[in-house]
PDB file of N, CA and C in Angstrom:
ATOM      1  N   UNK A   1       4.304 -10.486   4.935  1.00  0.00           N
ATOM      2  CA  UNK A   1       3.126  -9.682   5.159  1.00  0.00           C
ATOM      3  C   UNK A   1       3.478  -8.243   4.817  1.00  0.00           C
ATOM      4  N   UNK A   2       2.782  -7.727   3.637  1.00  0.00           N
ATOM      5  CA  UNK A   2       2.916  -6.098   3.495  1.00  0.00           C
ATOM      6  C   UNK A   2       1.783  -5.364   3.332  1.00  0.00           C
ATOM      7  N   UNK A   3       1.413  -4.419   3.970  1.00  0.00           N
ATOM      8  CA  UNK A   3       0.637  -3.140   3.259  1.00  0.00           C
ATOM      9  C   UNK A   3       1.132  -1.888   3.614  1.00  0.00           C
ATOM     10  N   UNK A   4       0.085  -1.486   3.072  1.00  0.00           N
ATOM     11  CA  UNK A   4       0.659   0.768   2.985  1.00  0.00           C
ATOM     12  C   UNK A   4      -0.115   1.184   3.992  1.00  0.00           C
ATOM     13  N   UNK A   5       0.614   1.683   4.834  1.00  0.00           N
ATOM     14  CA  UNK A   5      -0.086   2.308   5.931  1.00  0.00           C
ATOM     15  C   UNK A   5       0.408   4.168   5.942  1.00  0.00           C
ATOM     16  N   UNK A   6      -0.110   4.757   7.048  1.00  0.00           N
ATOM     17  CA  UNK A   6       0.380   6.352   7.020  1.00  0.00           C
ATOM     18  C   UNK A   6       1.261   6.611   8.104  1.00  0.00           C
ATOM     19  N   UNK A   7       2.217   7.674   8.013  1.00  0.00           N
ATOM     20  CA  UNK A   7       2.781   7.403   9.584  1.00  0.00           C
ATOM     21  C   UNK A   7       1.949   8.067  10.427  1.00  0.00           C
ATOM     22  N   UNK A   8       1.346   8.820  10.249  1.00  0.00           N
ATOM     23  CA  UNK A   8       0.610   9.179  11.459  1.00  0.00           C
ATOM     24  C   UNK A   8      -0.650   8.438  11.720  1.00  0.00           C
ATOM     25  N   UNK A   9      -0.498   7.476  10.890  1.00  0.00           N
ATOM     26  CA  UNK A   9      -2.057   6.499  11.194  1.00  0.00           C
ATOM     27  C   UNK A   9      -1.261   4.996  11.324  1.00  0.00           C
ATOM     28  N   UNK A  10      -0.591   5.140  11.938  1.00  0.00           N
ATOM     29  CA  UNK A  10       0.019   3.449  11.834  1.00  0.00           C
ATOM     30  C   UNK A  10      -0.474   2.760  13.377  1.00  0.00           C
ATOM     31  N   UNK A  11      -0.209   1.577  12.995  1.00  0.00           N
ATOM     32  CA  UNK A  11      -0.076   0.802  14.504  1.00  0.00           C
ATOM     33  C   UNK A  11      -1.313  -0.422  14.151  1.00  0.00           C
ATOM     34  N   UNK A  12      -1.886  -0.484  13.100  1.00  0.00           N
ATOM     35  CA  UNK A  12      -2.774  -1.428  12.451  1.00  0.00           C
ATOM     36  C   UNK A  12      -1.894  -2.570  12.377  1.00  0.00           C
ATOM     37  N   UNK A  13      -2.274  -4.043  12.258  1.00  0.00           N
ATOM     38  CA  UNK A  13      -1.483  -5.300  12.150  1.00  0.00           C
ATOM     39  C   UNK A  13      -1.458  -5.046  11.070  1.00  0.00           C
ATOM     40  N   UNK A  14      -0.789  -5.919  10.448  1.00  0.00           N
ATOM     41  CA  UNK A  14      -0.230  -6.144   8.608  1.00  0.00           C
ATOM     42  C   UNK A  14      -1.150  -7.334   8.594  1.00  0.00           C
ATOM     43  N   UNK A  15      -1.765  -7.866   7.296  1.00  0.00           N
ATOM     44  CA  UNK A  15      -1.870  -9.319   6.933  1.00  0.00           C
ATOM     45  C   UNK A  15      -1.405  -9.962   6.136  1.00  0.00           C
ATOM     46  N   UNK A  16      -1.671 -10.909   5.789  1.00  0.00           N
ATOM     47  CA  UNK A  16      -0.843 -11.802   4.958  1.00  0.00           C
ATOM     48  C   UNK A  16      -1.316 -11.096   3.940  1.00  0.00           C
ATOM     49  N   UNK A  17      -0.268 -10.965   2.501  1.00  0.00           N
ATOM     50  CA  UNK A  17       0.076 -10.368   1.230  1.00  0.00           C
ATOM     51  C   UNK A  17       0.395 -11.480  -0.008  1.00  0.00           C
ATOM     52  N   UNK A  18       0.691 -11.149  -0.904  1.00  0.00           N
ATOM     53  CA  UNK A  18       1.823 -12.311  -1.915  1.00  0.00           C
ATOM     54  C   UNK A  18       2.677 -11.687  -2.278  1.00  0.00           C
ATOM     55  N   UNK A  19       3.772 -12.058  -1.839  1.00  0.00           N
ATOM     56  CA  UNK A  19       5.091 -11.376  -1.955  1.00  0.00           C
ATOM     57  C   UNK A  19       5.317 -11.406  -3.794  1.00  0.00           C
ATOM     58  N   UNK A  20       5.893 -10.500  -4.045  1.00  0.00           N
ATOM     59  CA  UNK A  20       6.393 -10.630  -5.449  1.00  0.00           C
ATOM     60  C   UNK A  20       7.810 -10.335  -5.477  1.00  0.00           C
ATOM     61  N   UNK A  21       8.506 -10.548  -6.744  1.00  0.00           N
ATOM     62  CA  UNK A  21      10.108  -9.310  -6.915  1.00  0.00           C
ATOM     63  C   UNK A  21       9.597  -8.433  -7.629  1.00  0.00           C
ATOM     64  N   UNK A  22      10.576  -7.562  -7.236  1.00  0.00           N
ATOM     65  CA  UNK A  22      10.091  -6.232  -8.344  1.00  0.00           C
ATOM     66  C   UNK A  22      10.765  -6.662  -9.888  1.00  0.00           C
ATOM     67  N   UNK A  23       9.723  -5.994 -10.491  1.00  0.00           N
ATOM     68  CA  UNK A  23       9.568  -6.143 -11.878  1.00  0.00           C
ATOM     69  C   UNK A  23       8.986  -7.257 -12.142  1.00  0.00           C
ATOM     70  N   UNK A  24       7.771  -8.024 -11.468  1.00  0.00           N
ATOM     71  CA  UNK A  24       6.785  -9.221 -11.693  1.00  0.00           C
ATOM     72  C   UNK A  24       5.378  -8.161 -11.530  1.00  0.00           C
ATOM     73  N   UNK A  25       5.464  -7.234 -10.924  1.00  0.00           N
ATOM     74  CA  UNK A  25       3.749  -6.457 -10.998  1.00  0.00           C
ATOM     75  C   UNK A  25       3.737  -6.374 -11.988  1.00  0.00           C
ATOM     76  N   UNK A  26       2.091  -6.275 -12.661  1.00  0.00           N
ATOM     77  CA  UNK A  26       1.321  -5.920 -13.327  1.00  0.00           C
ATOM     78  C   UNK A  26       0.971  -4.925 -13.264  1.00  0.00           C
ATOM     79  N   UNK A  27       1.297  -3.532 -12.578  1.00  0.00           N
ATOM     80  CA  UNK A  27       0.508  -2.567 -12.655  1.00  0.00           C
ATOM     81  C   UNK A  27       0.256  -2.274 -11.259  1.00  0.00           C
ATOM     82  N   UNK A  28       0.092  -0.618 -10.971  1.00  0.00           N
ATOM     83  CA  UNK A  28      -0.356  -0.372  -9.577  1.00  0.00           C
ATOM     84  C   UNK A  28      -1.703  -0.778  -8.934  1.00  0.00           C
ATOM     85  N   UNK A  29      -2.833  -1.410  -9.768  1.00  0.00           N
ATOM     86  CA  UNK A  29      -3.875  -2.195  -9.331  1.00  0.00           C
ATOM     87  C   UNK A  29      -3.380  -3.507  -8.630  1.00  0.00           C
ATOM     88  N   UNK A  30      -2.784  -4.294  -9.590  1.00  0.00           N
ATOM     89  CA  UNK A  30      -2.014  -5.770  -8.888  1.00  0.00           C
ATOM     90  C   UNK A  30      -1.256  -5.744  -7.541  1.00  0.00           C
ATOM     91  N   UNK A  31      -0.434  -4.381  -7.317  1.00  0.00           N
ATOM     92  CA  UNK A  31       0.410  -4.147  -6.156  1.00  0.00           C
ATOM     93  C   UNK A  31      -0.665  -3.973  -5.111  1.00  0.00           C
ATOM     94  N   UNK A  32      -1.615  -3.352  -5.487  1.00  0.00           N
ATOM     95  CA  UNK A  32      -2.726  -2.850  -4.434  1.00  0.00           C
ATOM     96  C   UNK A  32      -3.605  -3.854  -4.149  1.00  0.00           C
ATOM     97  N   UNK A  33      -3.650  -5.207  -4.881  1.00  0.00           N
ATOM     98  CA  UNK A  33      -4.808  -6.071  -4.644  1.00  0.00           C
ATOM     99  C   UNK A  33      -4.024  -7.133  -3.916  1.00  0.00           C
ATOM    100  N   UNK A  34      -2.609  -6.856  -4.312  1.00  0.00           N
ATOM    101  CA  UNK A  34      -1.818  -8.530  -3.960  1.00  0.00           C
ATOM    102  C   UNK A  34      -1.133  -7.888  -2.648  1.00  0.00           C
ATOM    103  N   UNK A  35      -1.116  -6.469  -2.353  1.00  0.00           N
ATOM    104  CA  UNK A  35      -0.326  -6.273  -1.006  1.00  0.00           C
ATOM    105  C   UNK A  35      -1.027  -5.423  -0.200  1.00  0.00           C
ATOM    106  N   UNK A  36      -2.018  -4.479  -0.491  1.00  0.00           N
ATOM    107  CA  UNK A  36      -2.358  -3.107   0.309  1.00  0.00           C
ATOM    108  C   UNK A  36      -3.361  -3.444   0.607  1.00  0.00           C
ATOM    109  N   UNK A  37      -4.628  -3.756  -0.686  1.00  0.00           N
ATOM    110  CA  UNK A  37      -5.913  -3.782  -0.185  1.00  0.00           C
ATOM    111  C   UNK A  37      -6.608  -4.545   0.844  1.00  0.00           C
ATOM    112  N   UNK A  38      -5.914  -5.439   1.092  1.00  0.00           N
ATOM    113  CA  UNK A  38      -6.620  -6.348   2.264  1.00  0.00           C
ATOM    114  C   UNK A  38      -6.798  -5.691   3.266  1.00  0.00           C
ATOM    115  N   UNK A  39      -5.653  -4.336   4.025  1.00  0.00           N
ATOM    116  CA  UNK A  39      -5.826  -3.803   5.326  1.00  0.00           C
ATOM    117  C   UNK A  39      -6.531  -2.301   4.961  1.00  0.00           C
ATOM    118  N   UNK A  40      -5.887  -1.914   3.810  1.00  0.00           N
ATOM    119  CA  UNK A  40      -6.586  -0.104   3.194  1.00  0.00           C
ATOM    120  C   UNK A  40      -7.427   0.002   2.359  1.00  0.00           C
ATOM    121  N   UNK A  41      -7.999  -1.131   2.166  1.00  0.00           N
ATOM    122  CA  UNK A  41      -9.362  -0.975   1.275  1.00  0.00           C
ATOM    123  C   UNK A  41     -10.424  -0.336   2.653  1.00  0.00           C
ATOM    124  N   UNK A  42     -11.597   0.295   2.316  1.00  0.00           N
ATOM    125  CA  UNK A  42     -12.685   0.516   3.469  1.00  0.00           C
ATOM    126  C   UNK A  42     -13.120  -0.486   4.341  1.00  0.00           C
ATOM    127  N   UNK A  43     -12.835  -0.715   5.258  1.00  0.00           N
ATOM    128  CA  UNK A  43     -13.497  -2.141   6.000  1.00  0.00           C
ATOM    129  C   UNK A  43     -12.096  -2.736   6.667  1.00  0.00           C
ATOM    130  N   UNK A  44     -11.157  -2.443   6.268  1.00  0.00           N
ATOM    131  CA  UNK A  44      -9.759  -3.312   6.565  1.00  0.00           C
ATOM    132  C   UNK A  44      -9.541  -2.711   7.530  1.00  0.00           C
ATOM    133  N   UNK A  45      -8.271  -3.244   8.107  1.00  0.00           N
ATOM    134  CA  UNK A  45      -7.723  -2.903   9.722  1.00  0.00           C
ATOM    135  C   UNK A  45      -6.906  -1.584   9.023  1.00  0.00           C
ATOM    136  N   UNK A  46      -6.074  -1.500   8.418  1.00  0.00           N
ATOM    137  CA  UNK A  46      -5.574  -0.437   8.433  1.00  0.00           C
ATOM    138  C   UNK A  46      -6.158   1.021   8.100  1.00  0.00           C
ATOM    139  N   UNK A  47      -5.665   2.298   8.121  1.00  0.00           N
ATOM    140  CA  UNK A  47      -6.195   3.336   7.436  1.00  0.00           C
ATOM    141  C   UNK A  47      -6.548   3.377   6.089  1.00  0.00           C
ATOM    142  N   UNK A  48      -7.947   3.953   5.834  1.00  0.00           N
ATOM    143  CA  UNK A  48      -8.121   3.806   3.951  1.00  0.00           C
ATOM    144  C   UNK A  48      -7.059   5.210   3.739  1.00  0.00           C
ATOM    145  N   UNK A  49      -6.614   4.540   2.172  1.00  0.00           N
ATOM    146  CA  UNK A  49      -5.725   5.380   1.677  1.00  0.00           C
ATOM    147  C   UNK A  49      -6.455   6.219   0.708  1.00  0.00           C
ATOM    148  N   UNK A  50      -7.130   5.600  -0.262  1.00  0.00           N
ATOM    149  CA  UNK A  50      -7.894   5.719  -1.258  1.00  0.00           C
ATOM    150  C   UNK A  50      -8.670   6.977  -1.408  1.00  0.00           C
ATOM    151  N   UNK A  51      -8.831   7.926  -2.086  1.00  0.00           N
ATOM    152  CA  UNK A  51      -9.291   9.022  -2.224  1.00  0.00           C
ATOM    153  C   UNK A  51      -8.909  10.002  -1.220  1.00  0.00           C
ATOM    154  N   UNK A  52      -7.868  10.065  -0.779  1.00  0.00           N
ATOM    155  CA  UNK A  52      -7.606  11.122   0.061  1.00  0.00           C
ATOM    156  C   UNK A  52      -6.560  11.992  -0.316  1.00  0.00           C
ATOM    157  N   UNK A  53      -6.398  11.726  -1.459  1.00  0.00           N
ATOM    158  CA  UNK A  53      -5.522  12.596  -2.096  1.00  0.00           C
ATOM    159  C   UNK A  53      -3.858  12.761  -1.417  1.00  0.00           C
ATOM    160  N   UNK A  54      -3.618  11.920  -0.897  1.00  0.00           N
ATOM    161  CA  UNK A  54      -2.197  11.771  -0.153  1.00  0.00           C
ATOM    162  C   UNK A  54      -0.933  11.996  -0.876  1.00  0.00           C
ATOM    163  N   UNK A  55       0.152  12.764  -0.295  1.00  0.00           N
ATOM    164  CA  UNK A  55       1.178  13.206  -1.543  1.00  0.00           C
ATOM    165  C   UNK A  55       1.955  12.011  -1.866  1.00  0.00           C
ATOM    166  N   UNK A  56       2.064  11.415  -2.822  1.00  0.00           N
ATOM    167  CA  UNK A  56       2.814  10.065  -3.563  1.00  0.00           C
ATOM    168  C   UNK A  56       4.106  10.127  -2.675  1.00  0.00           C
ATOM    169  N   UNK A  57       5.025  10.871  -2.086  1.00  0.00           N
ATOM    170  CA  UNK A  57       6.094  11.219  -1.951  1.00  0.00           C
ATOM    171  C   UNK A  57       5.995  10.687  -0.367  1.00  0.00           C
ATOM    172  N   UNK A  58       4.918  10.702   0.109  1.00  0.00           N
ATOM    173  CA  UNK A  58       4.651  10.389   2.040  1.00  0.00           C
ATOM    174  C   UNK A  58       4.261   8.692   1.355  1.00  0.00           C
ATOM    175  N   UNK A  59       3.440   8.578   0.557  1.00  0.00           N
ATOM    176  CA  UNK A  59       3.128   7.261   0.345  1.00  0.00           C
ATOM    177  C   UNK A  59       4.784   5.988   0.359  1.00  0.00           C
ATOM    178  N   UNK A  60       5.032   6.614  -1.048  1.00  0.00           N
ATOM    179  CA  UNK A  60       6.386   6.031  -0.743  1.00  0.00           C
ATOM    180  C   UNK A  60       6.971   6.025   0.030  1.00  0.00           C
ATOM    181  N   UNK A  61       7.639   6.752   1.044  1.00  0.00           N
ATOM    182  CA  UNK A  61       8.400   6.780   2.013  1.00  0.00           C
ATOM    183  C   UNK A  61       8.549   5.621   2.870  1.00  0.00           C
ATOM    184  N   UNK A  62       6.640   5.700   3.185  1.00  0.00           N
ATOM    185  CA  UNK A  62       6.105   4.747   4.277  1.00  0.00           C
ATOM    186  C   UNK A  62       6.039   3.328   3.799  1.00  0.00           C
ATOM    187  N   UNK A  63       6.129   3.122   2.696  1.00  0.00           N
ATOM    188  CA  UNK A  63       6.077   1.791   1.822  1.00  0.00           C
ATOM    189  C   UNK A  63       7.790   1.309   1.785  1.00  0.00           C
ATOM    190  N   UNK A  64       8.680   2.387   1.450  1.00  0.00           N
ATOM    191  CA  UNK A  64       9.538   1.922   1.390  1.00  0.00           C
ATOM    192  C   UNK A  64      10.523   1.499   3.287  1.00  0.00           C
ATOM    193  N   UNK A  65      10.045   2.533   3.741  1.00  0.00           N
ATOM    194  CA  UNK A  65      10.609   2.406   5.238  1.00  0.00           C
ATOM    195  C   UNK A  65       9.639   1.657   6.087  1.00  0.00           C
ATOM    196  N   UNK A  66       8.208   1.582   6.365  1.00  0.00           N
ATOM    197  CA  UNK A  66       7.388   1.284   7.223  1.00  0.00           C
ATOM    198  C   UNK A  66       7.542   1.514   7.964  1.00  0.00           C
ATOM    199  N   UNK A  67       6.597   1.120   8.772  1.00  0.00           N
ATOM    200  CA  UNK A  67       6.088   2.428  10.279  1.00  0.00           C
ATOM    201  C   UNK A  67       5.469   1.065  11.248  1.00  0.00           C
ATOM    202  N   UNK A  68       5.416   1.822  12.371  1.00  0.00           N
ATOM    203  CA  UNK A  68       5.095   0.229  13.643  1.00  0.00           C
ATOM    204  C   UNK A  68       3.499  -0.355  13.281  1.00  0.00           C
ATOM    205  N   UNK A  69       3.730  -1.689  13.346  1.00  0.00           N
ATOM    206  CA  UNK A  69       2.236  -2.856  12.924  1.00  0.00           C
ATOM    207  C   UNK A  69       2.540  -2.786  11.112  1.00  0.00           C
ATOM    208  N   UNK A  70       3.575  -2.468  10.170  1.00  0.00           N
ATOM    209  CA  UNK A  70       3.910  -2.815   9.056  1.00  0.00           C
ATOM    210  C   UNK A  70       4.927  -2.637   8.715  1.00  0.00           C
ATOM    211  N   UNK A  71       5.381  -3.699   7.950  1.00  0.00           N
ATOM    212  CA  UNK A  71       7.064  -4.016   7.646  1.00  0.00           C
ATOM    213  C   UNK A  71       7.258  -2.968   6.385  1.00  0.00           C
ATOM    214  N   UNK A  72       8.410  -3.242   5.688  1.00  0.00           N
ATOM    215  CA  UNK A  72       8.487  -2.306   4.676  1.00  0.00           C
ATOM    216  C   UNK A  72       8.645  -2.932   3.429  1.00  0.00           C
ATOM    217  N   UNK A  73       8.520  -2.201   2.281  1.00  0.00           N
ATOM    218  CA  UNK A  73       8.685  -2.963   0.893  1.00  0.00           C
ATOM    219  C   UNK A  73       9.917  -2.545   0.982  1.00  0.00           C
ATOM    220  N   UNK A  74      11.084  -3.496   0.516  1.00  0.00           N
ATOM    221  CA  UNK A  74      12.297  -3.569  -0.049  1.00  0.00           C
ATOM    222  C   UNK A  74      12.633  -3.105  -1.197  1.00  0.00           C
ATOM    223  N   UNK A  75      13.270  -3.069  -2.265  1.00  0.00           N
ATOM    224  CA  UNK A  75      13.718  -2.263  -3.503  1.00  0.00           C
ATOM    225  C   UNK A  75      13.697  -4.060  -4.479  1.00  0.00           C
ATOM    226  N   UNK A  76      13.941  -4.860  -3.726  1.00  0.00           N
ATOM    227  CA  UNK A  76      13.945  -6.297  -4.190  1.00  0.00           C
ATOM    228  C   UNK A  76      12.226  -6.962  -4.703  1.00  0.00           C
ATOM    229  N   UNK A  77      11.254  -6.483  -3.804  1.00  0.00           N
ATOM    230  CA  UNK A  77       9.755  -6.637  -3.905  1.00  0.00           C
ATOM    231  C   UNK A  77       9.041  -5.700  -4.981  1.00  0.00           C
ATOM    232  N   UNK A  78       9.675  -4.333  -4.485  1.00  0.00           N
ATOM    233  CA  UNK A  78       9.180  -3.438  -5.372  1.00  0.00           C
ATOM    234  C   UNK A  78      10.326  -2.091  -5.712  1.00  0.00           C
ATOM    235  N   UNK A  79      10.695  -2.239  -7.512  1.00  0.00           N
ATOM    236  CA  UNK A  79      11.248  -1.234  -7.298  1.00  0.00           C
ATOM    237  C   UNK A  79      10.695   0.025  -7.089  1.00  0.00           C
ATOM    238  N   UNK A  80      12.106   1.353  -7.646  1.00  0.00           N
ATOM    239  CA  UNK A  80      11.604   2.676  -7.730  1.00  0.00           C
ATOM    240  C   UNK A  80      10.781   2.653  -8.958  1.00  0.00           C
ATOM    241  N   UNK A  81      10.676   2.476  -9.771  1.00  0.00           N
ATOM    242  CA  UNK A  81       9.648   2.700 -10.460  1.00  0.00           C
ATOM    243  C   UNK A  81       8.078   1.906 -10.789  1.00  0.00           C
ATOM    244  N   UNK A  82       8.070   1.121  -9.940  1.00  0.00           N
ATOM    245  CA  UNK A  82       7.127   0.373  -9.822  1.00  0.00           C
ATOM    246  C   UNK A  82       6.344   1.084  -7.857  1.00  0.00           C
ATOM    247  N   UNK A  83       7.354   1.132  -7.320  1.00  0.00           N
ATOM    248  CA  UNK A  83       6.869   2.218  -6.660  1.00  0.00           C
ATOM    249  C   UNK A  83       6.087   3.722  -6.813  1.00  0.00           C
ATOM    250  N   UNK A  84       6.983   4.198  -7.250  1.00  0.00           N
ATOM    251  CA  UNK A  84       6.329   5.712  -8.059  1.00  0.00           C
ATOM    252  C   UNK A  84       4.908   5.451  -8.307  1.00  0.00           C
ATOM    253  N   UNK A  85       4.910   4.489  -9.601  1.00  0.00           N
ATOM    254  CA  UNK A  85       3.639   4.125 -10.218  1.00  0.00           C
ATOM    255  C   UNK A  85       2.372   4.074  -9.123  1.00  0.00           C
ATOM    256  N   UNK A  86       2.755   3.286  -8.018  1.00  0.00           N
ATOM    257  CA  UNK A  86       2.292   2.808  -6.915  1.00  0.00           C
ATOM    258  C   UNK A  86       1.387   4.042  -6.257  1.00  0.00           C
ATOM    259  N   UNK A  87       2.386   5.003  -6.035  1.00  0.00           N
ATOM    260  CA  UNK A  87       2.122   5.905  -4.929  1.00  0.00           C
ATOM    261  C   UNK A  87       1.682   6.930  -5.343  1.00  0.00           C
ATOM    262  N   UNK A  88       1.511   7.118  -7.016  1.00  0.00           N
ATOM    263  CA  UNK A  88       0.861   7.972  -7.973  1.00  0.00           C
ATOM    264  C   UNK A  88      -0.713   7.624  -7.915  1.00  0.00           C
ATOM    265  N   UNK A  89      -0.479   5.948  -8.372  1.00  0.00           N
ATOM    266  CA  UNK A  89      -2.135   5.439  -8.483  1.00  0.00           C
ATOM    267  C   UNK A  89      -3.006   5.345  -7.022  1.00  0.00           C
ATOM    268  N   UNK A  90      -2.654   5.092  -5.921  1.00  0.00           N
ATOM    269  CA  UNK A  90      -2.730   5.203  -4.563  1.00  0.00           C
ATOM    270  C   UNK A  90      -3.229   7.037  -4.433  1.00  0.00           C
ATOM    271  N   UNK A  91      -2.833   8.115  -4.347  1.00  0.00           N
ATOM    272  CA  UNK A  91      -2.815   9.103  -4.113  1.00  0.00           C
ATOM    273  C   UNK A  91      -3.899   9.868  -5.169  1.00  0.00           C
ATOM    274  N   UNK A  92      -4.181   9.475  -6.405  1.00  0.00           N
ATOM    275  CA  UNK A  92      -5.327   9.792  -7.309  1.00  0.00           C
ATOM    276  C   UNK A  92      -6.712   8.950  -7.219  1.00  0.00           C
ATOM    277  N   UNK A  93      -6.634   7.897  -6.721  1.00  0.00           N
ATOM    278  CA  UNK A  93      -7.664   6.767  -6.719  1.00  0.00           C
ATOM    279  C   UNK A  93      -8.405   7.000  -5.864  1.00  0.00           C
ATOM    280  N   UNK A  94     -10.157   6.860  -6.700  1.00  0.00           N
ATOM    281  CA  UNK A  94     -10.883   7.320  -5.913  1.00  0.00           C
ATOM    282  C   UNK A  94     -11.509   6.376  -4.907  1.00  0.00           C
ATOM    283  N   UNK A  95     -12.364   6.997  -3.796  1.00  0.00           N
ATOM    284  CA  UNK A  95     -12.172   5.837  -2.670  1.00  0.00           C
ATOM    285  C   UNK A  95     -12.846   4.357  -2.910  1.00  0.00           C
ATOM    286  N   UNK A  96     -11.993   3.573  -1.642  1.00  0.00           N
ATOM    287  CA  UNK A  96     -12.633   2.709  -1.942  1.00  0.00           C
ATOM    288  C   UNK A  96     -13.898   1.599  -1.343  1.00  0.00           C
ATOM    289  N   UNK A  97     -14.150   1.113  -2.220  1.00  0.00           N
ATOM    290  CA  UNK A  97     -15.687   0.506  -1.460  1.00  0.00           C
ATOM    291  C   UNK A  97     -15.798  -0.077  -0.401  1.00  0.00           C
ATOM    292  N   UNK A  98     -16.652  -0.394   0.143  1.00  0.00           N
ATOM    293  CA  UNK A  98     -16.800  -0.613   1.471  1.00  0.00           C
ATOM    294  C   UNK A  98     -16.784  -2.199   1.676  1.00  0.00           C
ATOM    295  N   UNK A  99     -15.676  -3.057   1.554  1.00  0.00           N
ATOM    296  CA  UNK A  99     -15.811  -4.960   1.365  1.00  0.00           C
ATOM    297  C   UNK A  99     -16.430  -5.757   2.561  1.00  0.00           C
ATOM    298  N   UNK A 100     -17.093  -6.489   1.878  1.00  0.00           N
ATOM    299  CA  UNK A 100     -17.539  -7.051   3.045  1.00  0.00           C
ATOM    300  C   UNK A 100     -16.382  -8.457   3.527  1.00  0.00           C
ATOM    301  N   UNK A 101     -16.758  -8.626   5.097  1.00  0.00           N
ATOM    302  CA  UNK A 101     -15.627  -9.363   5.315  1.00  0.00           C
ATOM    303  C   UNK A 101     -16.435 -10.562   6.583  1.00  0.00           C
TER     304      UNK A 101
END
């Protein structure tokens, strides 16, 4: 179970994800659909990330270490540069829609 949470907004459950290794993403959309969006899309348990302009550098951190109610991405799931990518496209992306659930 992974998603991206904030540290000062944590304590949301995680849900189930699809684990990958790093260097199997497709792109920081795929990382975000196959691990984040289920809880940080608008509507999800966790905090939306999406359009808030968040510094890539706090994103990562929290992805790579995690914070309480989410585990962390490993360097094995996702590398550094598939990270970066991550926490670049995360931190520019504008918000997101409101899913129904």
């Amino acid at each position: 179970m992974r998603a991206l949470a904030l540290l000062a907004l944590a304590g949301m459950g995680a849900a189930p994800a699809l684990a990958q290794s790093a260097g199997q993403w497709r792109g920081p959309a795929h990382i975000w659909a196959s691990s984040c969006g289920y809880c940080h899309d608008a509507g999800g348990p966790g905090p939306v990330l999406k359009g808030r302009k968040l510094d890539p550098a706090l994103i990562a951190t929290v992805v790579r270490n995690g914070v309480p109610g989410m585990p962390n991405f490993h360097a094995a799931e996702i590398d550094e540069r598939e990270l970066a990518t991550l926490a670049r496209w995360v931190s520019a992306a504008p918000p997101s829609a409101v899913k129904a659930r």
